[in-house]
Protein backbone atom coordinates (compact mmCIF):
# COMPACT_ATOMS: atom_id res chain seq x y z
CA UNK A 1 100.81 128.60 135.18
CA UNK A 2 101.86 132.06 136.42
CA UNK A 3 104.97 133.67 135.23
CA UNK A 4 107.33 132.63 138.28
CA UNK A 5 106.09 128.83 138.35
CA UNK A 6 106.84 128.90 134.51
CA UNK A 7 110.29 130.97 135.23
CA UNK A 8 110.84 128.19 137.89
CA UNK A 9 110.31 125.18 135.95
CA UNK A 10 112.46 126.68 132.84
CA UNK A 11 114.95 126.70 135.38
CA UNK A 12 114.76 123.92 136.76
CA UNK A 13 114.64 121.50 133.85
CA UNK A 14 118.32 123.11 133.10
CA UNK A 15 118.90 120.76 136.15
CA UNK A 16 116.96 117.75 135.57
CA UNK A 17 118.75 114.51 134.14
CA UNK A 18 115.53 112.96 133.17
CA UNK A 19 112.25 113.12 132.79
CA UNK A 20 111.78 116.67 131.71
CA UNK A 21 108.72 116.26 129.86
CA UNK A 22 106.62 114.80 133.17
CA UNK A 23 107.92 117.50 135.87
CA UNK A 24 105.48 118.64 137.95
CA UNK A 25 105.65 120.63 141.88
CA UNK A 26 105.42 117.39 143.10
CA UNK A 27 108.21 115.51 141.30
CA UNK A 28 110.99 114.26 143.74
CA UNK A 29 114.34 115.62 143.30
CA UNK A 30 115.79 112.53 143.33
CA UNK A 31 113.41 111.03 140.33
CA UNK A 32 114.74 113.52 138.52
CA UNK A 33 118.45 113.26 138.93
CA UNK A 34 118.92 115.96 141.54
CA UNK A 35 121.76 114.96 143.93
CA UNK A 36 123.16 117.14 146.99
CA UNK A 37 125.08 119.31 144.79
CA UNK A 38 122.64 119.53 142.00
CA UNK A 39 120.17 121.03 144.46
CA UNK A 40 122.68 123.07 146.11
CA UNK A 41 123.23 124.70 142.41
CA UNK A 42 119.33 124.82 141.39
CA UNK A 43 119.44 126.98 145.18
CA UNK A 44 121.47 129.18 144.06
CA UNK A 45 120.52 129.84 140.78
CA UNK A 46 116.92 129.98 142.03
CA UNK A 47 118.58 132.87 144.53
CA UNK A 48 120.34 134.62 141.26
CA UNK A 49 117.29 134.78 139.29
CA UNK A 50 114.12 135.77 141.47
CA UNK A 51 116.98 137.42 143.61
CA UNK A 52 116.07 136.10 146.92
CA UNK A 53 118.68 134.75 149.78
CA UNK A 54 117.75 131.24 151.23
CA UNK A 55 120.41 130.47 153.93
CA UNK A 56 122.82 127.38 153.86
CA UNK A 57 120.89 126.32 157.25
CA UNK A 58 117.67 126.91 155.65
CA UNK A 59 115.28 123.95 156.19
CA UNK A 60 114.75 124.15 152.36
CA UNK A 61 117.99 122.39 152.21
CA UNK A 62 116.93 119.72 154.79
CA UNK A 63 113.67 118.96 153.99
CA UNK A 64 113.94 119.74 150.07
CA UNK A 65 112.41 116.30 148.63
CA UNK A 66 110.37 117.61 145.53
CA UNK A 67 110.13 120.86 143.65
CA UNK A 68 107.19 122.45 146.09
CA UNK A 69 109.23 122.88 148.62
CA UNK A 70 111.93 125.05 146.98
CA UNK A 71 109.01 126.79 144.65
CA UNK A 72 106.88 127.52 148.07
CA UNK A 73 110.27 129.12 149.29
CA UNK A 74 111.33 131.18 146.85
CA UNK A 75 107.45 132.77 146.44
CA UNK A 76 107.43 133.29 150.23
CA UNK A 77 110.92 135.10 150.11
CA UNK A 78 109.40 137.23 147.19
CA UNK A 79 106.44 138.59 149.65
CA UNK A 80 102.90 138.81 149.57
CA UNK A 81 103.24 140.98 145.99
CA UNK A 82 103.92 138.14 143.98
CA UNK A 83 100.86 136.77 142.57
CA UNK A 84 101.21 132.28 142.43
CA UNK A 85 97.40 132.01 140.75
């Protein structure tokens, strides 16, 4: 696991309700205890700490169903330098 997945996850089980132990990139938010609001903090956290921006209208938001889709965000926003192997 490469430092920002591992940075990701540590963050991310500050969010989870349950099932910490078994979270994977394709866990479902809502599995995990992850309501509207929930997500909409884990966004902006996730924006705090790998200082990126991802906008309120971002489909991240709309289509955000399990982790991938907010980690595959984030290392796109961070650019082609960021190494995810």
């Amino acid at each position: 696991m490469d430092t920002i997945e591992q940075e990701f996850f540590n963050l991310f089980k500050e969010f989870a309700r349950k099932n910490k132990s078994d979270i994977t990139l394709e866990s479902r938010f809502k599995e995990l205890g992850i309501d509207s609001l929930s997500l909409t903090e884990l966004i902006l956290a996730c924006e705090d700490k790998f200082n990126v921006l991802i906008e309120a209208d971002d489909e991240v938001l709309a289509e955000a169903v399990v982790l991938k889709t907010l980690y595959d965000a984030i290392v796109l926003r961070l650019g082609p330098s960021v190494s995810t192997k």
